[in-house]
C-alpha atoms as a PDB file:
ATOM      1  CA  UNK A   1    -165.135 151.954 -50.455  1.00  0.00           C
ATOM      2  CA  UNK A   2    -167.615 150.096 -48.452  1.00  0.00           C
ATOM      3  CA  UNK A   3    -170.827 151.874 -46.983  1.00  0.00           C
ATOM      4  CA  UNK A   4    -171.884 150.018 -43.512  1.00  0.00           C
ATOM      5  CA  UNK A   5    -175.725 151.374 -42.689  1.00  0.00           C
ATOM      6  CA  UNK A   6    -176.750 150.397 -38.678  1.00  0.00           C
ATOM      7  CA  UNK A   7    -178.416 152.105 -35.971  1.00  0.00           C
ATOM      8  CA  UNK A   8    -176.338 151.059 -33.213  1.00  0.00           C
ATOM      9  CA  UNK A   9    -172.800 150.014 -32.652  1.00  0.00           C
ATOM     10  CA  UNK A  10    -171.955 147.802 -29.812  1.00  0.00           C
ATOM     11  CA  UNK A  11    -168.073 146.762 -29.045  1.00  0.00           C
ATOM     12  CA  UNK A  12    -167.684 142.749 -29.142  1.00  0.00           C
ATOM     13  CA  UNK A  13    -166.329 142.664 -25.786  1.00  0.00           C
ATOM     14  CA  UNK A  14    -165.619 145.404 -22.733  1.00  0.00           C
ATOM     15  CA  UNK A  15    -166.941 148.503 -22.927  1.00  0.00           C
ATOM     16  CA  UNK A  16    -164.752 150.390 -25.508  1.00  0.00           C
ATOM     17  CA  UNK A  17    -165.102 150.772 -28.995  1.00  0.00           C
ATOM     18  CA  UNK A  18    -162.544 152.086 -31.012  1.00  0.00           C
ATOM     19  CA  UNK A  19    -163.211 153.666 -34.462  1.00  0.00           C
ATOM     20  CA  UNK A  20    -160.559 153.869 -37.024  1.00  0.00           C
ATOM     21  CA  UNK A  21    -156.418 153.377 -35.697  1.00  0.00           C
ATOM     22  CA  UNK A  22    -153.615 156.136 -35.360  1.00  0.00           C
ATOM     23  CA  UNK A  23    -153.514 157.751 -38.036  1.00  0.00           C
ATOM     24  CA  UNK A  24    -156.734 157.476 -39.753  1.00  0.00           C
ATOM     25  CA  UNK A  25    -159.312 160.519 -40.051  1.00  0.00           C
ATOM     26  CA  UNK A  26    -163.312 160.031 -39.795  1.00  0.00           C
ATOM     27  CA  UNK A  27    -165.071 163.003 -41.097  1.00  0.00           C
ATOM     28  CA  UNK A  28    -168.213 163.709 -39.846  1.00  0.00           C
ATOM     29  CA  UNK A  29    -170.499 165.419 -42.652  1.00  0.00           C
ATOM     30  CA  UNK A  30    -171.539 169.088 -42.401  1.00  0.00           C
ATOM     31  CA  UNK A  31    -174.856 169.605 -40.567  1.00  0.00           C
ATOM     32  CA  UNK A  32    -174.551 166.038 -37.831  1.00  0.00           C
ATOM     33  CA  UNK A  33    -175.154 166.532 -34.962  1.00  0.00           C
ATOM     34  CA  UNK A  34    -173.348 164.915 -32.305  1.00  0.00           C
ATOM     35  CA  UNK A  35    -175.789 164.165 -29.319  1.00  0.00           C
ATOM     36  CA  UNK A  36    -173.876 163.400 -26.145  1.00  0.00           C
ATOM     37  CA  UNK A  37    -175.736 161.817 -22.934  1.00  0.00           C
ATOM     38  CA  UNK A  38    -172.357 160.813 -21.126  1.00  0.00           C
ATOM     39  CA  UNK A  39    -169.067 162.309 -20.674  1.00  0.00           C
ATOM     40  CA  UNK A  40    -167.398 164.035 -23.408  1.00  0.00           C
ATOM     41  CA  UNK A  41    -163.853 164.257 -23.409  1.00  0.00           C
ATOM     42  CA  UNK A  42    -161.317 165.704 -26.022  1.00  0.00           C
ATOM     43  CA  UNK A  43    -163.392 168.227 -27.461  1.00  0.00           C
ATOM     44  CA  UNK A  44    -162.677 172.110 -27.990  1.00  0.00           C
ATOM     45  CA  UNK A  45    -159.239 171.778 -26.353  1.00  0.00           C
ATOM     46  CA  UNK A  46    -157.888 172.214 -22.572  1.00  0.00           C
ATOM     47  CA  UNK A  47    -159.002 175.611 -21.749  1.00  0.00           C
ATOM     48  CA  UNK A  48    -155.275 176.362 -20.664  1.00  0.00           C
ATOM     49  CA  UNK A  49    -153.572 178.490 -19.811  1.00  0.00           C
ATOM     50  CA  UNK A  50    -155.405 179.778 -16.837  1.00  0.00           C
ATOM     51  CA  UNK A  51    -155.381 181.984 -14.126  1.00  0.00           C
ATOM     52  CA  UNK A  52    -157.358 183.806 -11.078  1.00  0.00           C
ATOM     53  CA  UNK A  53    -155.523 186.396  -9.520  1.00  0.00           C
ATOM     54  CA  UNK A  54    -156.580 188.955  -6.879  1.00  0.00           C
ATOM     55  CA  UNK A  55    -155.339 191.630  -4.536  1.00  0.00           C
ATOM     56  CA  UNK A  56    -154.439 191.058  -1.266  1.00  0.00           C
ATOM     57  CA  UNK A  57    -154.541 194.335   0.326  1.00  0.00           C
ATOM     58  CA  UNK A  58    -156.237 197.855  -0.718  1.00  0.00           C
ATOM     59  CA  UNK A  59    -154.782 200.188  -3.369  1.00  0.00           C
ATOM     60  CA  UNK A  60    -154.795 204.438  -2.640  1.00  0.00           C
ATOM     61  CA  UNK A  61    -156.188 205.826  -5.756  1.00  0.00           C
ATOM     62  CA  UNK A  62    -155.371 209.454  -6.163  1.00  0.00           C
ATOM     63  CA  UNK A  63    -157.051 212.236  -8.858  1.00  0.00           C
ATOM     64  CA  UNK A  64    -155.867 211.800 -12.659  1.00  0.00           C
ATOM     65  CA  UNK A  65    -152.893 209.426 -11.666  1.00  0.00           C
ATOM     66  CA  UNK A  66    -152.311 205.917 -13.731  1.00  0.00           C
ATOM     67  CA  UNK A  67    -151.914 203.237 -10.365  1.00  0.00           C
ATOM     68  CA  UNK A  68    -151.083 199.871 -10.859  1.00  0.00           C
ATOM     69  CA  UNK A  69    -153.300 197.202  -9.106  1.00  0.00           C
ATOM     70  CA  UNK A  70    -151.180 194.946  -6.740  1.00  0.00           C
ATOM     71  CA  UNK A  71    -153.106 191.795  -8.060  1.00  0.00           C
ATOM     72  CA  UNK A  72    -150.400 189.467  -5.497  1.00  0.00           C
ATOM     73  CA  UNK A  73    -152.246 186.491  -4.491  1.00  0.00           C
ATOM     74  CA  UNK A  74    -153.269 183.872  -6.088  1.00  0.00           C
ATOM     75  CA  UNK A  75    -156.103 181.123  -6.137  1.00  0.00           C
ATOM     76  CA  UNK A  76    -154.712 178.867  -9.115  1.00  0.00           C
ATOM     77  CA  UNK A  77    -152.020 178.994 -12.395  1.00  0.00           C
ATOM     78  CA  UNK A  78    -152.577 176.306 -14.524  1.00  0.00           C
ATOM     79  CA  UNK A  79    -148.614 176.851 -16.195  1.00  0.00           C
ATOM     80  CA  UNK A  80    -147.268 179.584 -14.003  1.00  0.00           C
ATOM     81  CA  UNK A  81    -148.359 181.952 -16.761  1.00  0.00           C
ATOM     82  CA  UNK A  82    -149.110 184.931 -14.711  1.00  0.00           C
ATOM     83  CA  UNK A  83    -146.827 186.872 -12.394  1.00  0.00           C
ATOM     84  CA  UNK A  84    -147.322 187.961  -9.102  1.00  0.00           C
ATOM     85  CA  UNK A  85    -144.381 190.361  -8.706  1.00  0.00           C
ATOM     86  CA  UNK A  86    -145.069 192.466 -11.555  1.00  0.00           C
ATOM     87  CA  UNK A  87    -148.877 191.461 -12.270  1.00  0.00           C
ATOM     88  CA  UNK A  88    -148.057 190.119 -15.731  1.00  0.00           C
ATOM     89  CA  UNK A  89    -149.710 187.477 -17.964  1.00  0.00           C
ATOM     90  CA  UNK A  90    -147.299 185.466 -20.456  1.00  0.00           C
ATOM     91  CA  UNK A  91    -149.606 182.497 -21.950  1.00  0.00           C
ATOM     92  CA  UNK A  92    -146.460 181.633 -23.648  1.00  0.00           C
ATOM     93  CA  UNK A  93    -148.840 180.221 -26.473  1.00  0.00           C
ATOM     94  CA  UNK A  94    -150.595 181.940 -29.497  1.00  0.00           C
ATOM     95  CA  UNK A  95    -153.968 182.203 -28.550  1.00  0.00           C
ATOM     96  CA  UNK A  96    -157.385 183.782 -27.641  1.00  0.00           C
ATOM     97  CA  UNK A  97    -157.841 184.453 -23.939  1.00  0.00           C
ATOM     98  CA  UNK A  98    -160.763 186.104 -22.144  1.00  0.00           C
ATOM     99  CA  UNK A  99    -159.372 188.569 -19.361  1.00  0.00           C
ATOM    100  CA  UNK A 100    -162.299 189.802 -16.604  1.00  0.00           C
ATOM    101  CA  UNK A 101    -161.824 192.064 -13.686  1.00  0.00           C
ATOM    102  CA  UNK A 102    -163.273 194.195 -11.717  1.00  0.00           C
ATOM    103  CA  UNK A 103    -162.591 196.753  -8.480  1.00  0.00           C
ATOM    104  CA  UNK A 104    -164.488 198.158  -5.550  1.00  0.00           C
ATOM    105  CA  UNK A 105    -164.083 201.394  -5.232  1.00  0.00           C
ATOM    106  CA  UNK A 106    -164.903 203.318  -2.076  1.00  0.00           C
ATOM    107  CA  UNK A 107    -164.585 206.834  -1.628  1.00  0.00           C
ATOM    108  CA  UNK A 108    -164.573 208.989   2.162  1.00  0.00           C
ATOM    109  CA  UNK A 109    -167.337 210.655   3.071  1.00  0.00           C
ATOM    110  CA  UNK A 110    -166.660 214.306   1.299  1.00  0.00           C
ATOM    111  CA  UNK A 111    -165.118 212.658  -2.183  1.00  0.00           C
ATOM    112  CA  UNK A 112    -166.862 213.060  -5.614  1.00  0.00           C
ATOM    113  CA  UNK A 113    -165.634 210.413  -8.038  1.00  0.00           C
ATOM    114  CA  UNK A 114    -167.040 210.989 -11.413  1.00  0.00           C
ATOM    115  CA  UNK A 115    -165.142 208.438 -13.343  1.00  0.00           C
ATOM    116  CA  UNK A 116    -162.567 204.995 -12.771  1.00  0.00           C
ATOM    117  CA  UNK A 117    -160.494 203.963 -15.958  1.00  0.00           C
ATOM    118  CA  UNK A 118    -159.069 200.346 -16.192  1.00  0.00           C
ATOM    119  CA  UNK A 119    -156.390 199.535 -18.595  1.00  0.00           C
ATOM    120  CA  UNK A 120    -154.923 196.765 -19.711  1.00  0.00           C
ATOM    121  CA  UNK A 121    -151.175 197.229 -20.897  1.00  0.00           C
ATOM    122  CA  UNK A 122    -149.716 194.699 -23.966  1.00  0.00           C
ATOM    123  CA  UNK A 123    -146.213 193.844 -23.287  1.00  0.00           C
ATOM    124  CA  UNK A 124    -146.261 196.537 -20.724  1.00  0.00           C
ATOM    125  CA  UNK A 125    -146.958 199.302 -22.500  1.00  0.00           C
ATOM    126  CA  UNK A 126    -150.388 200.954 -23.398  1.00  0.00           C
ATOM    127  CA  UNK A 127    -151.761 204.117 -23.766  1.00  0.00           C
ATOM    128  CA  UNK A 128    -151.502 206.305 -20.472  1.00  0.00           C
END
């Protein structure tokens, strides 16, 4: 094995330089850092699938009753993962995904509200 030391790498001719063909790996040692001052592409994945969903109407909320947000409309699906008719998510892919949400909730003029519960249901079912 060969052992090349430089300080800068310039392609022949263009403006591409490849490194390594299909195939091939190139490890970079534990502790480099990569320093990036153009466009980075093809690192930590696709961030899909996506989705922002929201409601287009209101929702009546009544005392100690489990109601299901009508989240109906929305602004963009990356893979047609989530539903609109029955306000369900199905990545279709194993995964990690970050879920946010949120509600205003107004109340008449004589109403106390102590509390608001949200709950997300798995595979439609969760604790009621």
């Amino acid at each position: 094995m060969s052992k090349l030391e430089t300080n800068q790498v310039d392609p022949a001719t263009g403006t591409t330089l490849t490194l390594g063909t299909s195939g091939d790996t190139i490890t970079i040692p534990s502790g480099v850092t990569i320093a990036n001052s153009g466009t980075a592409t093809g690192f930590g994945g696709t961030m899909t699938p996506a989705f922002s969903a929201y409601m287009s109407g209101n929702t009546s909320l009544s005392n100690e009753t489990n109601t299901t947000l009508v989240v109906d409309t929305e602004i963009y699906d990356s893979g047609s993962v989530f539903d609109t008719s029955n306000y369900r998510f199905t990545p279709g892919e194993t995964g990690k995904y970050l879920i946010c949400g949120g509600a205003l909730i107004e109340s008449g003029q004589n109403a106390n509200m102590d509390r608001c519960v949200f709950k997300l249901k798995k595979n439609g079912k969760g604790e009621n």
